[in-house]
PDB file of N, CA and C in Angstrom:
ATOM      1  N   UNK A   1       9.104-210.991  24.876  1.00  0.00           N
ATOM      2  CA  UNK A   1      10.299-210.556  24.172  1.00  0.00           C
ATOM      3  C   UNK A   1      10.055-209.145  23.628  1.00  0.00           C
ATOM      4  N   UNK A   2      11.220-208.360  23.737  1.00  0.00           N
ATOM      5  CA  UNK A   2      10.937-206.760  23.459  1.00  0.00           C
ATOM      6  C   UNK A   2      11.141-207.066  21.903  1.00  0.00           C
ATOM      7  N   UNK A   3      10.328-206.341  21.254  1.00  0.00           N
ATOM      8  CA  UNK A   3      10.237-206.062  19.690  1.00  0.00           C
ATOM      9  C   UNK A   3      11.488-206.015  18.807  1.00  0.00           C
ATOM     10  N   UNK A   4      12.892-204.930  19.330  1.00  0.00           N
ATOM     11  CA  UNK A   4      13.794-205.056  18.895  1.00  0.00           C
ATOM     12  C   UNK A   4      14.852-206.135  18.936  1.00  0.00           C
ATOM     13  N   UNK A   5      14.385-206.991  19.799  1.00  0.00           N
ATOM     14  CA  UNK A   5      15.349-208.577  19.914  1.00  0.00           C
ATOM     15  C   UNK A   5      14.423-209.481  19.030  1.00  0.00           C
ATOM     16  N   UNK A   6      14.024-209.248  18.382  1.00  0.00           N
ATOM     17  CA  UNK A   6      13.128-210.098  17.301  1.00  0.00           C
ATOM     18  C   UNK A   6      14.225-210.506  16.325  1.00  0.00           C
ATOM     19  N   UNK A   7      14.283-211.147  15.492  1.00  0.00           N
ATOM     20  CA  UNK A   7      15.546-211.798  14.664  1.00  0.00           C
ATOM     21  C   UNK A   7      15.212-210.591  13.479  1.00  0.00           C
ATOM     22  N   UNK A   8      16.828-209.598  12.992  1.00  0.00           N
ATOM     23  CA  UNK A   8      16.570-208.933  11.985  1.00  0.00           C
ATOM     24  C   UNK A   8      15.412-208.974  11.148  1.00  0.00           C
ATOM     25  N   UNK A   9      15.768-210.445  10.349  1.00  0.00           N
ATOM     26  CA  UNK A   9      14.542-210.347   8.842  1.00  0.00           C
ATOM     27  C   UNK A   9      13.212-210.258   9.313  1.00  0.00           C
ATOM     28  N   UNK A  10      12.553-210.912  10.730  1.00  0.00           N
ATOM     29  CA  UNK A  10      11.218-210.651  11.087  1.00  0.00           C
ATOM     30  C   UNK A  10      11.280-209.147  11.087  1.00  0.00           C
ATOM     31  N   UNK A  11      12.350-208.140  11.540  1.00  0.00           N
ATOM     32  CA  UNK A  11      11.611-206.734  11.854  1.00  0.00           C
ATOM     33  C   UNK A  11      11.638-206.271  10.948  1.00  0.00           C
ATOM     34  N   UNK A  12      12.517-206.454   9.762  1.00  0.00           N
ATOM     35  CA  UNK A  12      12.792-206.266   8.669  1.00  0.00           C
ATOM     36  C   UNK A  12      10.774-206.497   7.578  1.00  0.00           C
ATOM     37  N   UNK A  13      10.833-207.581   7.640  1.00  0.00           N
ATOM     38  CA  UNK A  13       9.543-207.697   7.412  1.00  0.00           C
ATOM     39  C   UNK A  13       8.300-206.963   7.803  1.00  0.00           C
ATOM     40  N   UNK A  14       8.215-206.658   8.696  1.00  0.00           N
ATOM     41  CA  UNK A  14       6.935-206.484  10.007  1.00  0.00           C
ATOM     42  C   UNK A  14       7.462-204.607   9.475  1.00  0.00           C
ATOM     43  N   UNK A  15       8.468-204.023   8.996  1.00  0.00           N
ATOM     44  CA  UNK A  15       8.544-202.856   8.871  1.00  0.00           C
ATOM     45  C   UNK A  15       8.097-202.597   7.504  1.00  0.00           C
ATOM     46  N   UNK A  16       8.514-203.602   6.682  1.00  0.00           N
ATOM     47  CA  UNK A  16       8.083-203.960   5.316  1.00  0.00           C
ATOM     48  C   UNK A  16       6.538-203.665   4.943  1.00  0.00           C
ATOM     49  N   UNK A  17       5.880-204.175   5.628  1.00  0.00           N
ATOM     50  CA  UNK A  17       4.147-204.656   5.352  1.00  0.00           C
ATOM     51  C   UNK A  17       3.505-202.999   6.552  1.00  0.00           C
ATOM     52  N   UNK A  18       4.293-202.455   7.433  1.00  0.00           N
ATOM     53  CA  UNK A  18       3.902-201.634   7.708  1.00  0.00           C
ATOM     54  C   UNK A  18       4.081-200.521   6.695  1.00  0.00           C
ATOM     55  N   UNK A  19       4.612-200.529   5.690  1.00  0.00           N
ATOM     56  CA  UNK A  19       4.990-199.307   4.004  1.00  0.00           C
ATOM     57  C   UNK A  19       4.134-199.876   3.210  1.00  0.00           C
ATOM     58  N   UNK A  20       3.883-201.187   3.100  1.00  0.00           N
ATOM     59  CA  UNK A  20       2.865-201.662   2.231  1.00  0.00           C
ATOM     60  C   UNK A  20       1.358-200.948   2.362  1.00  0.00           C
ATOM     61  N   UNK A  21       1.138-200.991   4.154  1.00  0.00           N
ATOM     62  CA  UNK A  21      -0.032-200.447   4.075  1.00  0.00           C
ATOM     63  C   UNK A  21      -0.328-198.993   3.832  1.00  0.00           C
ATOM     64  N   UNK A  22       0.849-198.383   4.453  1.00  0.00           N
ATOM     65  CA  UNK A  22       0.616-196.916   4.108  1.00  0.00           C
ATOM     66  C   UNK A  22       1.115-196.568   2.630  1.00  0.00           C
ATOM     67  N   UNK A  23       1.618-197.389   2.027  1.00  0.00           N
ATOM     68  CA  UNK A  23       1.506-196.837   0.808  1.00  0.00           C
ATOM     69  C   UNK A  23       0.189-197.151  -0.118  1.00  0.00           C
ATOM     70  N   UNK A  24      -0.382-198.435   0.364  1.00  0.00           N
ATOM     71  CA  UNK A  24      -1.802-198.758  -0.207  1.00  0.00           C
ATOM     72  C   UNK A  24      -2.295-197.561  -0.058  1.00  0.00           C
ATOM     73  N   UNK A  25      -2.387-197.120   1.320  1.00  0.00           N
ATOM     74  CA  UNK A  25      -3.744-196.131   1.774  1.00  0.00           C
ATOM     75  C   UNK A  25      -3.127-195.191   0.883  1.00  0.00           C
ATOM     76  N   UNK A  26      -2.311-194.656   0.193  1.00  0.00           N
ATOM     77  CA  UNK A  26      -1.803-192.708   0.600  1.00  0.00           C
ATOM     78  C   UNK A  26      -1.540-193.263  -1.537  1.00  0.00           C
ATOM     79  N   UNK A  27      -1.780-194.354  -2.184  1.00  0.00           N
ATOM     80  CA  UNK A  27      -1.754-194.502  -3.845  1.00  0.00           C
ATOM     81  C   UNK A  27      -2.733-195.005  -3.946  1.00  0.00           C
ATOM     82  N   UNK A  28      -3.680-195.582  -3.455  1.00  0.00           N
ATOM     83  CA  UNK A  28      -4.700-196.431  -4.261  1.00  0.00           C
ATOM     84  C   UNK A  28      -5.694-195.050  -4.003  1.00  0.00           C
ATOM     85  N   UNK A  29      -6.727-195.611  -5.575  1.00  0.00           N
ATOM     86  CA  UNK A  29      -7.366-194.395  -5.803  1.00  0.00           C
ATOM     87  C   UNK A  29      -8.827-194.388  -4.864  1.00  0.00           C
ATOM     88  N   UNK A  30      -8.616-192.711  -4.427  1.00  0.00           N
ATOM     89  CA  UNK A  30     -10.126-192.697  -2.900  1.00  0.00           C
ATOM     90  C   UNK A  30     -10.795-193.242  -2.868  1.00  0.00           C
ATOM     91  N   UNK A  31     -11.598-193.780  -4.314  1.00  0.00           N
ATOM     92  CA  UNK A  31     -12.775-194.174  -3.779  1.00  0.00           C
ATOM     93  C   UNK A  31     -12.652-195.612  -3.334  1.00  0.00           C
ATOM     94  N   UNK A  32     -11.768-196.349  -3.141  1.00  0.00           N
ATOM     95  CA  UNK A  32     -11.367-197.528  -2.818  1.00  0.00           C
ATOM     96  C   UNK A  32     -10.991-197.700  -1.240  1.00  0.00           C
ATOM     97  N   UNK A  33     -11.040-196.585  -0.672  1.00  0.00           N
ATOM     98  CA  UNK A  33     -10.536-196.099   0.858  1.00  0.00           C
ATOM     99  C   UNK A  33     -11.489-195.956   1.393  1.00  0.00           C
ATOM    100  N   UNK A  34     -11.145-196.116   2.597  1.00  0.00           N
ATOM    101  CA  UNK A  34     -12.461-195.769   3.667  1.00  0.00           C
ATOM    102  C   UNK A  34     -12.760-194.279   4.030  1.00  0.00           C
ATOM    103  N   UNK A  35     -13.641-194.013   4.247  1.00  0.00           N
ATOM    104  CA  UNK A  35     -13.854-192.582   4.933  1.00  0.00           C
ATOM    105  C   UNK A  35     -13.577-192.247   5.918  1.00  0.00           C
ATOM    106  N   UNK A  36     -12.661-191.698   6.428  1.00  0.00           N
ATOM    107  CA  UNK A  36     -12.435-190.981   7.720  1.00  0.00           C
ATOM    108  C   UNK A  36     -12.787-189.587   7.657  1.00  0.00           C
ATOM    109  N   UNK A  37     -13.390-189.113   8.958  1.00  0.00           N
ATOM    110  CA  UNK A  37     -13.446-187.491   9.327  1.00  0.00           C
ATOM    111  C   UNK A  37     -12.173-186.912   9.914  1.00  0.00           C
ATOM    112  N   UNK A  38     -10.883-187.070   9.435  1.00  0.00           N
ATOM    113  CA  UNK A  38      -9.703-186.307   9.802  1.00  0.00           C
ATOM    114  C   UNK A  38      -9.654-185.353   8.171  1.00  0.00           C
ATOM    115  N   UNK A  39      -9.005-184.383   8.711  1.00  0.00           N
ATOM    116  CA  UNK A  39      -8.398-183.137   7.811  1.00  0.00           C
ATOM    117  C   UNK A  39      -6.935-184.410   7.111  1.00  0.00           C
ATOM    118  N   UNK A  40      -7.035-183.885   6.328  1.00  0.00           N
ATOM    119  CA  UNK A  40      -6.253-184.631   4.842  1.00  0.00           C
ATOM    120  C   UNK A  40      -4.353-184.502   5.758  1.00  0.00           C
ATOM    121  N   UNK A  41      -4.122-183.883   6.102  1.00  0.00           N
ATOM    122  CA  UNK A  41      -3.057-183.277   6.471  1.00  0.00           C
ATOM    123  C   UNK A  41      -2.812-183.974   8.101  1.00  0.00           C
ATOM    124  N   UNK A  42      -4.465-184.305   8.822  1.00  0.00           N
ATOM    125  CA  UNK A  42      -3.945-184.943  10.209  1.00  0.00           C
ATOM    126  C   UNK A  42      -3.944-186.505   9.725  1.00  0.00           C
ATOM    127  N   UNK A  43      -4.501-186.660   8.823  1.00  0.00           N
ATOM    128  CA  UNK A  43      -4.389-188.191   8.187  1.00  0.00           C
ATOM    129  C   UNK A  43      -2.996-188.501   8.201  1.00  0.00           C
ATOM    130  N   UNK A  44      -2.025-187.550   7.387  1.00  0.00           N
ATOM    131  CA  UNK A  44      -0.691-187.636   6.997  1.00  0.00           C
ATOM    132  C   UNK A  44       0.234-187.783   8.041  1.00  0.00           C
ATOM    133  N   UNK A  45      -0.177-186.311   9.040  1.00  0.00           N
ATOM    134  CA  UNK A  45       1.067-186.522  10.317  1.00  0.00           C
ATOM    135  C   UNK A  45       0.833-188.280  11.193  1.00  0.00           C
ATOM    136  N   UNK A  46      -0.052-188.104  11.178  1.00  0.00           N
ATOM    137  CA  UNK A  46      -0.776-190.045  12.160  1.00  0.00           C
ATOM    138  C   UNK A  46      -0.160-190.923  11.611  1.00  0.00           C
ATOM    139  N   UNK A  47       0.007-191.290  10.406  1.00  0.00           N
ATOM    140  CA  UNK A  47       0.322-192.370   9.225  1.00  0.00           C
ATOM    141  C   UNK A  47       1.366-192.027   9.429  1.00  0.00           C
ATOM    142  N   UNK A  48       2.742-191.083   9.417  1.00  0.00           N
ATOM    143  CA  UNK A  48       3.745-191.245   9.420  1.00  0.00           C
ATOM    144  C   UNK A  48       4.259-191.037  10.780  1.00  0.00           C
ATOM    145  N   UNK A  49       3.417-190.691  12.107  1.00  0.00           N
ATOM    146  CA  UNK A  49       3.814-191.008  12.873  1.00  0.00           C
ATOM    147  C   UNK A  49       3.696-192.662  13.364  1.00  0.00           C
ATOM    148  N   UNK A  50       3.230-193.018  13.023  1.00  0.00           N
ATOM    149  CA  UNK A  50       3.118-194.400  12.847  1.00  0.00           C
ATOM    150  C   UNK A  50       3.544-195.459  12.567  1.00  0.00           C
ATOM    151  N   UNK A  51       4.265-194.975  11.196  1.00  0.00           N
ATOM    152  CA  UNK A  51       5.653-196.040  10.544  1.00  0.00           C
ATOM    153  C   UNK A  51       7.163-195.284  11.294  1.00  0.00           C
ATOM    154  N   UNK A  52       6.658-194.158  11.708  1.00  0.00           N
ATOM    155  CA  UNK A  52       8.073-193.637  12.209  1.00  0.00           C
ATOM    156  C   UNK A  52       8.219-194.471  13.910  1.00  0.00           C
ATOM    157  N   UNK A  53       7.104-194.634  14.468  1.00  0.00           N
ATOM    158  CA  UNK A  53       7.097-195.138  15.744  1.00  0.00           C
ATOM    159  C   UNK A  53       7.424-196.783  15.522  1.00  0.00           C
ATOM    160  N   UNK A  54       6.889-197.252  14.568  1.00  0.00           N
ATOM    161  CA  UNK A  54       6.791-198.785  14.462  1.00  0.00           C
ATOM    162  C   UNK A  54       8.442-198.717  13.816  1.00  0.00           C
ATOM    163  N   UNK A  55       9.165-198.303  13.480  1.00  0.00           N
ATOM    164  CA  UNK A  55      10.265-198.394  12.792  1.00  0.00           C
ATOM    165  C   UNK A  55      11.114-198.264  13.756  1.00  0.00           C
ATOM    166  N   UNK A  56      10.974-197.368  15.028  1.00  0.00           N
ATOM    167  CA  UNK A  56      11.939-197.050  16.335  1.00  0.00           C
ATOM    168  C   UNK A  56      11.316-197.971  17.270  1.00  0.00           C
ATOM    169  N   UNK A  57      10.096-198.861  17.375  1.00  0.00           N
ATOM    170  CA  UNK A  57      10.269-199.551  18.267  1.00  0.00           C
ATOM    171  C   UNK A  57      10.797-201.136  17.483  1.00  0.00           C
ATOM    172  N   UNK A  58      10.719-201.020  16.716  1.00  0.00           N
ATOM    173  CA  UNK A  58      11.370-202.136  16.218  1.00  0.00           C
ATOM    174  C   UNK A  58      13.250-202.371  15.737  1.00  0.00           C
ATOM    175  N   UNK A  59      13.755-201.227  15.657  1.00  0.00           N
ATOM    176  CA  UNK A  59      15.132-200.701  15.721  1.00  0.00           C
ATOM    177  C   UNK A  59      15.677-199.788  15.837  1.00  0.00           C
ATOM    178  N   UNK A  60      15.306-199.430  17.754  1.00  0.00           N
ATOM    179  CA  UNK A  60      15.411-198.149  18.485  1.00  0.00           C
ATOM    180  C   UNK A  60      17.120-197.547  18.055  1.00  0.00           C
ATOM    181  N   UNK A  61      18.358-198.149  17.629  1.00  0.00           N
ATOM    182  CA  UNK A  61      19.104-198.143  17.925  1.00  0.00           C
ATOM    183  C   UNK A  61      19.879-197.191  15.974  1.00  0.00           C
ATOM    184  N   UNK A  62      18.478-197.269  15.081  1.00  0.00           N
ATOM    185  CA  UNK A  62      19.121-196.473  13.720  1.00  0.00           C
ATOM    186  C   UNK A  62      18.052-195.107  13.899  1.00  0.00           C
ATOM    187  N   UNK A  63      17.829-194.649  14.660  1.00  0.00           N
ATOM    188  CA  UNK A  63      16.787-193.607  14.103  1.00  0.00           C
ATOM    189  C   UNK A  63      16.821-192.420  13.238  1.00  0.00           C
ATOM    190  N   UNK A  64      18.223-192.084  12.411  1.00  0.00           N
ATOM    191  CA  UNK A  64      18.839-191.296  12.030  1.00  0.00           C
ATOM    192  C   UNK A  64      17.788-192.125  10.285  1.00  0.00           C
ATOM    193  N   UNK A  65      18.380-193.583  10.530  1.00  0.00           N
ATOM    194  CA  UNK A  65      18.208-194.147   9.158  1.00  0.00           C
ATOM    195  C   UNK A  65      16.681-194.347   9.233  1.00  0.00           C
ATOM    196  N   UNK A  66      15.325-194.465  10.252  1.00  0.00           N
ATOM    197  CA  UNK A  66      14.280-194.574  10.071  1.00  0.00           C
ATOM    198  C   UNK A  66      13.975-192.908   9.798  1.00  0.00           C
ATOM    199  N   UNK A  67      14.000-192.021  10.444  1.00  0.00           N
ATOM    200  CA  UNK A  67      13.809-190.814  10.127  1.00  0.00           C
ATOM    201  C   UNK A  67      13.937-190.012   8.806  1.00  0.00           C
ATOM    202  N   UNK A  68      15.226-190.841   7.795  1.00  0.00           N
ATOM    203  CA  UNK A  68      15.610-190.451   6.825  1.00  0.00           C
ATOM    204  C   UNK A  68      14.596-191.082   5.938  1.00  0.00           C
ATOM    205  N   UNK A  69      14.580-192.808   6.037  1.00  0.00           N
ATOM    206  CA  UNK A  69      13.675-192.967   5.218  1.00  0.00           C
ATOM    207  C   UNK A  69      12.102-193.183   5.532  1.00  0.00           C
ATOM    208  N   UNK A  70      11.378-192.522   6.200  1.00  0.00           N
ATOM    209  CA  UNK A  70      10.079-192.170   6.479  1.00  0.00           C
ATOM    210  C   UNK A  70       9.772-190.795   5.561  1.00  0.00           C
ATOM    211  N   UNK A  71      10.977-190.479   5.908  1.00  0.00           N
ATOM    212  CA  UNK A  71      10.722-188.539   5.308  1.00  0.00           C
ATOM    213  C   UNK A  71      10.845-188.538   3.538  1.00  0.00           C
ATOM    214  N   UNK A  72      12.085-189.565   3.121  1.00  0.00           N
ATOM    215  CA  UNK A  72      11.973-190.305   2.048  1.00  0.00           C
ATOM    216  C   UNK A  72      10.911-190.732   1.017  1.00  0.00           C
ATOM    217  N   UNK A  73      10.690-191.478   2.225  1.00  0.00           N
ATOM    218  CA  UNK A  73       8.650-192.203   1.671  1.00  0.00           C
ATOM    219  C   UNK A  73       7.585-190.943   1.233  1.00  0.00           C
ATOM    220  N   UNK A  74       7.635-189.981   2.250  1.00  0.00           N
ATOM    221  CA  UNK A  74       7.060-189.234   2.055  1.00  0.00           C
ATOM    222  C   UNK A  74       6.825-187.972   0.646  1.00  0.00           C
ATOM    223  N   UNK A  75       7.987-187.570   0.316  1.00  0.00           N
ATOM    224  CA  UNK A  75       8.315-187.574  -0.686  1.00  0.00           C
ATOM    225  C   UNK A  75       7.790-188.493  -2.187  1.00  0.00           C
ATOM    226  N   UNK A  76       8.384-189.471  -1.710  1.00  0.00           N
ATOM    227  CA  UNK A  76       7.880-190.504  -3.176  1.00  0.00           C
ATOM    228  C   UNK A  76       6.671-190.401  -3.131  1.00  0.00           C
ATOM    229  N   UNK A  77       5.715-190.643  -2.012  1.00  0.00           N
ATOM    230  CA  UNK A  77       4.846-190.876  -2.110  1.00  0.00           C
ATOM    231  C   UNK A  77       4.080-189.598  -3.289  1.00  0.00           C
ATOM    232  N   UNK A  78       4.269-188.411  -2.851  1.00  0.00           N
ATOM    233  CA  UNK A  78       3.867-186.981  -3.313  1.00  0.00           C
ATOM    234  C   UNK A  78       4.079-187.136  -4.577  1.00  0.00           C
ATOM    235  N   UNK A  79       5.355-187.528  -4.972  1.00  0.00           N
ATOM    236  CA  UNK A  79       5.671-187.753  -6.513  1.00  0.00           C
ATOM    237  C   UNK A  79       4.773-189.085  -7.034  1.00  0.00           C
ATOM    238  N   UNK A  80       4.541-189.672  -6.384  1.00  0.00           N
ATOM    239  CA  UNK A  80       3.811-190.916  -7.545  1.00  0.00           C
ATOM    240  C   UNK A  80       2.609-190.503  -7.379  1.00  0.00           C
ATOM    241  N   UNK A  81       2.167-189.450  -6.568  1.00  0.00           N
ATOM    242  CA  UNK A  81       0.456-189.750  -6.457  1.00  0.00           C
ATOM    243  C   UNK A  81       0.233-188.219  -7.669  1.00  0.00           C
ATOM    244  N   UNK A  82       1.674-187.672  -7.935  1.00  0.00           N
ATOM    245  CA  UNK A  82       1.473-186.177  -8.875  1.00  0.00           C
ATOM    246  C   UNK A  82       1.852-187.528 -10.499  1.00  0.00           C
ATOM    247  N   UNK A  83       2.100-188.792 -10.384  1.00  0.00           N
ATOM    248  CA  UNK A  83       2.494-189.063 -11.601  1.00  0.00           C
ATOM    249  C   UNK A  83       1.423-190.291 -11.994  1.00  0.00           C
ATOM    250  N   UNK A  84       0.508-190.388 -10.954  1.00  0.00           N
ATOM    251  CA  UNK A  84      -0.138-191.680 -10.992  1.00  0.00           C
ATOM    252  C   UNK A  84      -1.484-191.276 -12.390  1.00  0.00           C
ATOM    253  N   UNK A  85      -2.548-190.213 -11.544  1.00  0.00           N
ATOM    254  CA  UNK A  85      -2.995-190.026 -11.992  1.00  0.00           C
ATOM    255  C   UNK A  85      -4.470-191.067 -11.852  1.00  0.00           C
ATOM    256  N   UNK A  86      -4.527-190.898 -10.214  1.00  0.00           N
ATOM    257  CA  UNK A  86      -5.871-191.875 -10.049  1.00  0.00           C
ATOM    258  C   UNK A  86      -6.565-191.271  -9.232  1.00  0.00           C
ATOM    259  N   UNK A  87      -6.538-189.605  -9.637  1.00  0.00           N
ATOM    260  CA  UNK A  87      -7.710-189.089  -8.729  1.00  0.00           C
ATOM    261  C   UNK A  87      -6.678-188.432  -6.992  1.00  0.00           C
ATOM    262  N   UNK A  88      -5.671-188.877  -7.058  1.00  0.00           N
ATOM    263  CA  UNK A  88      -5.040-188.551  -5.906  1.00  0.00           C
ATOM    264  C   UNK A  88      -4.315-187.131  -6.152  1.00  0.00           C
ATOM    265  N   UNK A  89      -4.014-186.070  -4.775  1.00  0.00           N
ATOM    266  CA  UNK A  89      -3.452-184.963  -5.119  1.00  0.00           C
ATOM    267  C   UNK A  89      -1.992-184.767  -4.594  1.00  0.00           C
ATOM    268  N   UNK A  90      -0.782-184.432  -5.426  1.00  0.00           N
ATOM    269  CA  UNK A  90       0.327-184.197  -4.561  1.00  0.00           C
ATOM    270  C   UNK A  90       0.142-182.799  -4.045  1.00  0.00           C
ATOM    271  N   UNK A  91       0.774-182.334  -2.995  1.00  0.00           N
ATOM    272  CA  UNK A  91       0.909-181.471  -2.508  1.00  0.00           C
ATOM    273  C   UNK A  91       2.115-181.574  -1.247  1.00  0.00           C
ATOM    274  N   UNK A  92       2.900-180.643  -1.713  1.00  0.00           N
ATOM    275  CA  UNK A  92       4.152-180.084  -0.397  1.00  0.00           C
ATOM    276  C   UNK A  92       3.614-180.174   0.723  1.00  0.00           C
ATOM    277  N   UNK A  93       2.161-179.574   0.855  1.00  0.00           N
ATOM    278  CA  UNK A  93       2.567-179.761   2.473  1.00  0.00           C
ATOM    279  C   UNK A  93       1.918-180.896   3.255  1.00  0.00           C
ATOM    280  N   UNK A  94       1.627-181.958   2.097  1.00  0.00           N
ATOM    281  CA  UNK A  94       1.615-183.561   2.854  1.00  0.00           C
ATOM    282  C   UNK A  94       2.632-183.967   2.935  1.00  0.00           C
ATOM    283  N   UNK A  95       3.950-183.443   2.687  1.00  0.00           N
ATOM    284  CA  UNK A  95       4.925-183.830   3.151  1.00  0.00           C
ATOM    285  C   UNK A  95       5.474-182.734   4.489  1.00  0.00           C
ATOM    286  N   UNK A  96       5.252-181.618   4.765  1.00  0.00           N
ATOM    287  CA  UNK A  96       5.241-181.156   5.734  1.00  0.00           C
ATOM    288  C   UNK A  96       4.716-181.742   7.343  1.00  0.00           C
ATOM    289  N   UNK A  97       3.216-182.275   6.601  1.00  0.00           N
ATOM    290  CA  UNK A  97       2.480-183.033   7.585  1.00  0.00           C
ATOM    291  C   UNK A  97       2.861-184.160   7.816  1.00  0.00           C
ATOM    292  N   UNK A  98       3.872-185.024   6.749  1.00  0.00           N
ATOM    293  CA  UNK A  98       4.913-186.152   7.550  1.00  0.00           C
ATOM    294  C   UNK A  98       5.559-185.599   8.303  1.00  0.00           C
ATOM    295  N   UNK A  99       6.700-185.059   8.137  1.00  0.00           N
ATOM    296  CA  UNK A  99       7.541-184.071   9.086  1.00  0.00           C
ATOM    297  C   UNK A  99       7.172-184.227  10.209  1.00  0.00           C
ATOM    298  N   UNK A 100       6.008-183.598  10.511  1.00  0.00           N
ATOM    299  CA  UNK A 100       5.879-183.289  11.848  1.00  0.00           C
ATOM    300  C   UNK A 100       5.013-184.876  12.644  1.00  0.00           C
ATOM    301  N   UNK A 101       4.586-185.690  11.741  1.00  0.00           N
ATOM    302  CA  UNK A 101       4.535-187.176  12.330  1.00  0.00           C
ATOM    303  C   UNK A 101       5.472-187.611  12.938  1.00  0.00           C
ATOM    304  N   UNK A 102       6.656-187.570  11.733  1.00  0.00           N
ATOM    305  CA  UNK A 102       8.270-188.108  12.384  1.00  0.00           C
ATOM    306  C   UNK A 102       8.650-187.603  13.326  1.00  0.00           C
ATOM    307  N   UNK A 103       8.621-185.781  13.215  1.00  0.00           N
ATOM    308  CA  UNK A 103       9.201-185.479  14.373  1.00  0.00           C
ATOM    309  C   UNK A 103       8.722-185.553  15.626  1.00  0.00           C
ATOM    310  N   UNK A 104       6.824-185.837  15.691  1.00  0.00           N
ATOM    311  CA  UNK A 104       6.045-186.428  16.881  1.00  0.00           C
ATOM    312  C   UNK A 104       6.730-187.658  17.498  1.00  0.00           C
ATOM    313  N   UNK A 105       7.040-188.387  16.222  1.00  0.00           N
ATOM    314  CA  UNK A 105       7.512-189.696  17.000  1.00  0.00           C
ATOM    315  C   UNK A 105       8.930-189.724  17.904  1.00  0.00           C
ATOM    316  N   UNK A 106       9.414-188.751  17.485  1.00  0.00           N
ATOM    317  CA  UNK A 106      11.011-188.360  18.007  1.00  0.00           C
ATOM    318  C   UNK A 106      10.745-187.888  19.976  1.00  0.00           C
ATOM    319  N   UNK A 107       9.734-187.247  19.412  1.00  0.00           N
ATOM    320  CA  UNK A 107       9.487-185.866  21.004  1.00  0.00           C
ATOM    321  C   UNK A 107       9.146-187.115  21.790  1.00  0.00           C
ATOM    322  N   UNK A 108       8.307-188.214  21.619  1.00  0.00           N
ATOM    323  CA  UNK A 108       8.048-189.292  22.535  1.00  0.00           C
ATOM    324  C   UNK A 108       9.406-190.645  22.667  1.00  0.00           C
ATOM    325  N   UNK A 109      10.111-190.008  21.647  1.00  0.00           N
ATOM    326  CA  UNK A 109      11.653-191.893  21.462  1.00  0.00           C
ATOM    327  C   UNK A 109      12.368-191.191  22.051  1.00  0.00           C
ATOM    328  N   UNK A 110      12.464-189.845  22.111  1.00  0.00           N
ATOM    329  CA  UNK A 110      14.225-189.694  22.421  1.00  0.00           C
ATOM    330  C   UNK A 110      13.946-189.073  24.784  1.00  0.00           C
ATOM    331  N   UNK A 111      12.757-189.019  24.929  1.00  0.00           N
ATOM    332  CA  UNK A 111      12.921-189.091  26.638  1.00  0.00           C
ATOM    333  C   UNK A 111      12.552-190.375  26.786  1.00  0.00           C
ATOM    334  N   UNK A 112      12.203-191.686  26.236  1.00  0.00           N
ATOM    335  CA  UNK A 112      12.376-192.486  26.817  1.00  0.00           C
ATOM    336  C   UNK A 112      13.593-193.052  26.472  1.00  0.00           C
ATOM    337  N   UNK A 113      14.575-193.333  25.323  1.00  0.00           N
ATOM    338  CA  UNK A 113      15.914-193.179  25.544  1.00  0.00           C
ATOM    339  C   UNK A 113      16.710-193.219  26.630  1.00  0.00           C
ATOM    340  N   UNK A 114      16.405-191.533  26.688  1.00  0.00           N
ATOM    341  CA  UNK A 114      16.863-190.938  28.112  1.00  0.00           C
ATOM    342  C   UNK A 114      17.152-191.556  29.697  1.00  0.00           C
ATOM    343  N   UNK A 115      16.002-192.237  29.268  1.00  0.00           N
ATOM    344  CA  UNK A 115      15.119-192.584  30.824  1.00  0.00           C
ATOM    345  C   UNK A 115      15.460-194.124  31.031  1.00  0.00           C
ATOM    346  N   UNK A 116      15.779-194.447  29.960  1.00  0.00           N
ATOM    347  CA  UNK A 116      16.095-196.258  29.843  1.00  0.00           C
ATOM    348  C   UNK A 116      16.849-196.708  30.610  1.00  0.00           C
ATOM    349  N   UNK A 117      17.245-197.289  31.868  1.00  0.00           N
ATOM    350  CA  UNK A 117      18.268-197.637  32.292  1.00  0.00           C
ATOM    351  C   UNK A 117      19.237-198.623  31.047  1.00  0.00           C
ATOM    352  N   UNK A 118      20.728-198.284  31.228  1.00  0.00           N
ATOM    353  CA  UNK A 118      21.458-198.838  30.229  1.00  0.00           C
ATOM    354  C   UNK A 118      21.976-199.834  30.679  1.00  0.00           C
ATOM    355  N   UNK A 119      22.019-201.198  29.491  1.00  0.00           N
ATOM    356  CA  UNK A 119      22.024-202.226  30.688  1.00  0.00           C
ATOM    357  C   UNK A 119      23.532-202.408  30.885  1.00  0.00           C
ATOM    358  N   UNK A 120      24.442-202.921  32.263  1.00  0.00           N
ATOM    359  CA  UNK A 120      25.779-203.210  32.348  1.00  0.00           C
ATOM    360  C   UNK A 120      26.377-204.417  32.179  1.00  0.00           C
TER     361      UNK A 120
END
């Protein structure tokens, strides 16, 4: 069964727990995180290409409304980690580096779109 014929509330869910985790990773304080060797900024574009991809393969058919709120997230996120105060840093251009996650995920959704035969 293709992902988007899944019954609403499952994708609904399954999109749910995919924000859970990236918001764990991107608020809970570093030293509680694992170490990766990516630049702070390729961490960001990956992670939101990620919920932006899992959000269009799970409801190829709003991407206006996953795009809006990925870029959304991104945002909050910047603001709670400038209001948290657990060692985490906001900065503009981790939200830049969403941006261009989302819009990664776009350059790969919208030619297969394209390419989909539509069914009759």
């Amino acid at each position: 069964m293709l992902p988007y014929r899944l019954p609403r509330p499952l994708r609904l869910a399954l999109y749910a727990l995919a924000t859970a985790i990236l918001l764990y990773l991107t608020l809970a304080p570093g030293r509680y995180l694992p170490k990766v060797n990516l630049w702070d900024k390729e961490e960001h574009a990956i992670a939101w290409l990620v919920l932006t991809a899992t959000g269009l393969i799970l409801s190829p058919n709003r991407p206006r409304a996953i795009a809006t709120y990925a870029f959304g997230l991104g945002v909050f996120v910047e603001v709670a980690q400038w209001a948290m105060g657990f060692g985490r840093d906001a900065d503009w251009h981790d939200v830049a580096a969403d941006s261009l996650g989302i819009a990664a995920a776009f350059v790969v959704y919208f030619p297969i779109v394209l390419l989909w035969p539509k069914p009759k």
